[in-house]
C-alpha atoms as a PDB file:
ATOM      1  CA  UNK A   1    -152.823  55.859  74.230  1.00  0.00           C
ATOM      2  CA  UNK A   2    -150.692  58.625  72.819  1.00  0.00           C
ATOM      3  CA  UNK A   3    -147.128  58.295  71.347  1.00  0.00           C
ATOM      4  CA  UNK A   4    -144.707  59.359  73.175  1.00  0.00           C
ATOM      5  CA  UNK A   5    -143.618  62.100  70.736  1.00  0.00           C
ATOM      6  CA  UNK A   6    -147.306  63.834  71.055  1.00  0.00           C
ATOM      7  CA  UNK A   7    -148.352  65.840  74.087  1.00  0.00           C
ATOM      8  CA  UNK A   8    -151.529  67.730  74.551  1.00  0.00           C
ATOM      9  CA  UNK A   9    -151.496  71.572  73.944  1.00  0.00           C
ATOM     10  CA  UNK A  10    -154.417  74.220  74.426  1.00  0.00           C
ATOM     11  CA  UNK A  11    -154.856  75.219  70.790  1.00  0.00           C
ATOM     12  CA  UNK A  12    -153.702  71.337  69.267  1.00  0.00           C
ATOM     13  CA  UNK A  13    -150.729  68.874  69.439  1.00  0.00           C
ATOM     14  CA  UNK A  14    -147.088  69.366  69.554  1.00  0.00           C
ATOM     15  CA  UNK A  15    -145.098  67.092  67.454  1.00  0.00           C
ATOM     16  CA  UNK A  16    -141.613  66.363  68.562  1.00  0.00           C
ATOM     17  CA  UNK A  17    -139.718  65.662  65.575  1.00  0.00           C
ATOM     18  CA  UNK A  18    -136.258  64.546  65.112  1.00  0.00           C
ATOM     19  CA  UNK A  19    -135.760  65.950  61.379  1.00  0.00           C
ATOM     20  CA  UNK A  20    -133.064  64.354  59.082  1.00  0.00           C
ATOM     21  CA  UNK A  21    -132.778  67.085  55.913  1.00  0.00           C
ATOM     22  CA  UNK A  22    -131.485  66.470  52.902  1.00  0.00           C
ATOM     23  CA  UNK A  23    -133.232  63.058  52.159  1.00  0.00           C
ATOM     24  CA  UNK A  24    -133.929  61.164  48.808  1.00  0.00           C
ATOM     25  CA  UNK A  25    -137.516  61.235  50.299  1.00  0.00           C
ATOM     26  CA  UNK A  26    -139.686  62.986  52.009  1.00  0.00           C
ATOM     27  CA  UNK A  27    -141.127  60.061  54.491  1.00  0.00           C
ATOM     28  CA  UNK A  28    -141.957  58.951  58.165  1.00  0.00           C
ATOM     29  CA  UNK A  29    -138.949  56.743  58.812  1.00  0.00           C
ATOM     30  CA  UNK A  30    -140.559  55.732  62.791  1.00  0.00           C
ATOM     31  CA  UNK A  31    -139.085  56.621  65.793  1.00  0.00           C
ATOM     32  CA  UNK A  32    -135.671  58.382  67.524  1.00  0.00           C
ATOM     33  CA  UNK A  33    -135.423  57.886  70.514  1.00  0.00           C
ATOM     34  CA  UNK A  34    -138.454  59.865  72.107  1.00  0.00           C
ATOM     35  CA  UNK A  35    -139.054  61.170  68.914  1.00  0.00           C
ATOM     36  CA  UNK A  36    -141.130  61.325  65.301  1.00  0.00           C
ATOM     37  CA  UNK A  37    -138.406  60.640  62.804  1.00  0.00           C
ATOM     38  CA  UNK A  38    -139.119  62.923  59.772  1.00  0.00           C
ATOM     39  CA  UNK A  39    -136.726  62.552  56.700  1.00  0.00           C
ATOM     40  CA  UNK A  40    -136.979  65.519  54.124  1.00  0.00           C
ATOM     41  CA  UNK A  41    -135.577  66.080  50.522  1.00  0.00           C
ATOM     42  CA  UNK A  42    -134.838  69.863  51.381  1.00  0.00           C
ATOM     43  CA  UNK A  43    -132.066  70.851  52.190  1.00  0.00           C
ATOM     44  CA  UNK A  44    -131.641  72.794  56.030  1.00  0.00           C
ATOM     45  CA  UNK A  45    -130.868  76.328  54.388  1.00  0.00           C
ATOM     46  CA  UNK A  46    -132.726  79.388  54.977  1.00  0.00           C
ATOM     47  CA  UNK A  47    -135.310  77.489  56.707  1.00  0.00           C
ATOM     48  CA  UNK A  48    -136.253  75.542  53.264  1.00  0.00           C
ATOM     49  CA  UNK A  49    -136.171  72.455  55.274  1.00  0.00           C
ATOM     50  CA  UNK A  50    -138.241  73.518  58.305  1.00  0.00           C
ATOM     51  CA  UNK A  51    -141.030  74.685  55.720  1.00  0.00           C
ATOM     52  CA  UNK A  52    -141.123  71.050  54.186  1.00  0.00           C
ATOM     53  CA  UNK A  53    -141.466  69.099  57.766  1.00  0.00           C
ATOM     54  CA  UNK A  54    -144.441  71.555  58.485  1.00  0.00           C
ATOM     55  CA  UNK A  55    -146.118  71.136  55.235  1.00  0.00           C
ATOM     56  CA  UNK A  56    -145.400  67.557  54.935  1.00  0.00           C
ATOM     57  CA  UNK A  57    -146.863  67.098  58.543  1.00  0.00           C
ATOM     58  CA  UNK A  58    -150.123  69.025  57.878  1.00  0.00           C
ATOM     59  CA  UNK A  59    -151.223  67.152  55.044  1.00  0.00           C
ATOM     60  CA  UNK A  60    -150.636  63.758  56.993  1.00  0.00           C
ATOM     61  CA  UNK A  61    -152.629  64.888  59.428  1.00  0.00           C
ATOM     62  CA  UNK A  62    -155.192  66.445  57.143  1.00  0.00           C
ATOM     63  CA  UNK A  63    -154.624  70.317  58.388  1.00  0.00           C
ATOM     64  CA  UNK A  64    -153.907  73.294  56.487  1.00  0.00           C
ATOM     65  CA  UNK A  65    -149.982  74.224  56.421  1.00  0.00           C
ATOM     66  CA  UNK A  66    -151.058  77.009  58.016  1.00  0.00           C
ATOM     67  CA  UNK A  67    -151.717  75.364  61.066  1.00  0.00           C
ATOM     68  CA  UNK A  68    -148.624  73.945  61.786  1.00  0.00           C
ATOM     69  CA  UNK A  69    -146.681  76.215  63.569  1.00  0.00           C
ATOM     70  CA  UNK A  70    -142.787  75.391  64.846  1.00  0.00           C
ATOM     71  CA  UNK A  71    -142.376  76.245  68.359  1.00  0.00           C
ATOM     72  CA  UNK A  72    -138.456  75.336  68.854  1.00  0.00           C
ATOM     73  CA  UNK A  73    -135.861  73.800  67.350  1.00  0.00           C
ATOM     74  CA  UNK A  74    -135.626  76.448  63.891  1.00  0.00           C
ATOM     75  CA  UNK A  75    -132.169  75.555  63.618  1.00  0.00           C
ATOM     76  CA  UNK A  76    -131.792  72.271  65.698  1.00  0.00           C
ATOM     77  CA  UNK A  77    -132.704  68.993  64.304  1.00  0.00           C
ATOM     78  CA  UNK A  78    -134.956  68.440  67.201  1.00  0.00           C
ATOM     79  CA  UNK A  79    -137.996  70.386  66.692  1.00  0.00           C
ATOM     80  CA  UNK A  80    -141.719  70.972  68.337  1.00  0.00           C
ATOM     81  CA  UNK A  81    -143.808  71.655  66.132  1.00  0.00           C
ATOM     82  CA  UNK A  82    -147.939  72.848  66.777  1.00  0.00           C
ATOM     83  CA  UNK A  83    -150.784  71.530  65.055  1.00  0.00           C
ATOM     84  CA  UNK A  84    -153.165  73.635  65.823  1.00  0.00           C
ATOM     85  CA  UNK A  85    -157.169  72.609  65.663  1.00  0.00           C
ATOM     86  CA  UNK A  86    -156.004  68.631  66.069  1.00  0.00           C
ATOM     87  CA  UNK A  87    -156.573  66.440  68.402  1.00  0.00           C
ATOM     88  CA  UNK A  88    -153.969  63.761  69.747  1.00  0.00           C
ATOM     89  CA  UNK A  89    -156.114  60.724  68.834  1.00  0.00           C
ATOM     90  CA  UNK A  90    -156.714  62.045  65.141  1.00  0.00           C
ATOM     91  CA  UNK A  91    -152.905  62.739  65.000  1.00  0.00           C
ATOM     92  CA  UNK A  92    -151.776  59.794  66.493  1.00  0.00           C
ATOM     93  CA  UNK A  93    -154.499  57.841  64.165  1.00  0.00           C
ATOM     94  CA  UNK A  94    -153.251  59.664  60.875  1.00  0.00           C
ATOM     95  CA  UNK A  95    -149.414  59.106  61.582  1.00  0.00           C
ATOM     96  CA  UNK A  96    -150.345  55.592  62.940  1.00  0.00           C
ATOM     97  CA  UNK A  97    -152.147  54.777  59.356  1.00  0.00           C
ATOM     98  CA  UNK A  98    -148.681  56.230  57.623  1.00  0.00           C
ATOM     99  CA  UNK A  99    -146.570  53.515  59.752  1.00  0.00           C
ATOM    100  CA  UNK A 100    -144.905  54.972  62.301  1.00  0.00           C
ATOM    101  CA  UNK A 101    -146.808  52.806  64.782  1.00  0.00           C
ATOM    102  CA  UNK A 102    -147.794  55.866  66.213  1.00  0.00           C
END
């Protein structure tokens, strides 16, 4: 079963992501409520941020940055975010495997 946090989408998954910016690290730190708690070292300025949480997602998930796409949430720290050419059970595997308990 799917986390909470992933729903099915026609060209991949969409991440909901509650993002804390600014971090020591750039980690997983588990769950917020209904959503995938992502902590970053960038800070949330001119979208530096947002670039890091799509990068950092794609290689957990083993896609190229380029297919992670942010759908809402540019300047909110609640953010959907499309992997596109994944499946939920490979995503919710990979992130599983990196300890959110996915």
């Amino acid at each position: 079963m799917a986390a909470s946090f992933l729903s099915p989408h026609k060209e991949g998954v969409v991440v909901t992501v509650w993002v804390v910016p600014g971090s020591k690290k750039t980690t997983l730190a588990g769950l917020y409520g209904d959503f995938l708690k992502v902590k970053v070292t960038e800070p949330p300025e001119s979208g530096r941020a947002n670039k890091m949480v799509l990068s950092f997602l794609a290689g957990l998930c083993g896609i190229p940055a380029a297919d992670a796409l942010l759908l809402s949430g540019a300047s909110s720290r609640n953010k959907r975010i499309l992997l596109k050419n994944a499946s939920i059970d490979v995503v919710s595997d990979k992130l599983r495997a990196d300890g959110t308990g996915g």
